[in-house]
Protein backbone atom coordinates (compact mmCIF):
# COMPACT_ATOMS: atom_id res chain seq x y z
CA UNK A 1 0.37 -14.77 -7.10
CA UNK A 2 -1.71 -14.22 -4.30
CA UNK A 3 -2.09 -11.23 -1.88
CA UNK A 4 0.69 -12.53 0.50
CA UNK A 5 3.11 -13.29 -2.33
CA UNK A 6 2.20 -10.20 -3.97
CA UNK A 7 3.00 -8.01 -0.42
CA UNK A 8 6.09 -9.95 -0.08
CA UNK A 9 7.16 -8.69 -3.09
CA UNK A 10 6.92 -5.18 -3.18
CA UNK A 11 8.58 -5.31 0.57
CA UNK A 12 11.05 -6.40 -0.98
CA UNK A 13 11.25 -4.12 -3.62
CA UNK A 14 10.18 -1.09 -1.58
CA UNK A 15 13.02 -2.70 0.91
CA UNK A 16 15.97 -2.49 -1.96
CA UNK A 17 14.92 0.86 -2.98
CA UNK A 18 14.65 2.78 0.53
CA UNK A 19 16.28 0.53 3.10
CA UNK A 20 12.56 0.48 4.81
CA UNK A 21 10.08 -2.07 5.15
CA UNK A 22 6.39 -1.54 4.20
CA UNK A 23 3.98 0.18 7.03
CA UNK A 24 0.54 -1.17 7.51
CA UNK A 25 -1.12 1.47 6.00
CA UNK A 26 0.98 0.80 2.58
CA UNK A 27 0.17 -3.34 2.85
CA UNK A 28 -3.23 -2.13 3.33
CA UNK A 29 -3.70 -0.07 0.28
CA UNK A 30 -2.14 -2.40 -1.64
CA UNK A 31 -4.05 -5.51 -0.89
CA UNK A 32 -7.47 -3.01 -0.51
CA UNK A 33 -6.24 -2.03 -4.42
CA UNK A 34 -6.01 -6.02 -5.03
CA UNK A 35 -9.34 -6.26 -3.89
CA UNK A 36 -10.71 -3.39 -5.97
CA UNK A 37 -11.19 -1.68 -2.85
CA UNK A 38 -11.70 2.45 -3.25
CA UNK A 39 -9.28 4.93 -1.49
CA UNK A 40 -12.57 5.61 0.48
CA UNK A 41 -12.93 1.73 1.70
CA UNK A 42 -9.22 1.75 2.77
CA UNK A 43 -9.70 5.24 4.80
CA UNK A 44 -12.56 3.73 6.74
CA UNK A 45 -10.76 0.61 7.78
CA UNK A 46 -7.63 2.36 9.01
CA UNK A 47 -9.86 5.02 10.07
CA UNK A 48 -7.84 8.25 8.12
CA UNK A 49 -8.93 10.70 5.70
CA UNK A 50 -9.16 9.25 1.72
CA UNK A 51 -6.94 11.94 1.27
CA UNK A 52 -4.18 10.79 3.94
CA UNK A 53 -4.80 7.56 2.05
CA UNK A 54 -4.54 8.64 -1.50
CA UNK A 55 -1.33 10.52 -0.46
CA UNK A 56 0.41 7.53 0.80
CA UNK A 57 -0.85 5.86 -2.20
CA UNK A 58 0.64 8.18 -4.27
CA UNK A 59 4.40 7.94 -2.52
CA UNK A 60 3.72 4.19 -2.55
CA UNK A 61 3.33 4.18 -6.59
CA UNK A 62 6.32 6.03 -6.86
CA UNK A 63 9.02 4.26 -4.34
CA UNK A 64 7.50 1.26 -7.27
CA UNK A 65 8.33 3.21 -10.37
């Protein structure tokens, strides 16, 4: 899978669960986790905090679980 098939996929999932598609932030941290990115990396491209970041991590992981 690649990073498009792999975003595709937990839209869809995230989609089923919630009824909501996936923000930009959330693709982001997922395809900056893909590309072994740090939280850190991530915060600086969307220009948050790491800690707004890790947060919305966090939620992301468990909408997946």
């Amino acid at each position: 899978m690649d990073i498009h098939q792999v975003l595709e996929f937990v839209d869809k999932v995230v989609y089923a669960k919630t009824g909501k598609r996936l923000n930009d932030l959330q693709r982001g941290i997922i395809e900056g986790t893909l590309k072994q990115q740090k939280y850190s990396e991530i915060a600086d491209t969307y220009r948050l905090t790491e800690g707004h970041v890790k947060d919305v991590g966090y939620e992301l992981l468990q909408m997946l679980s």
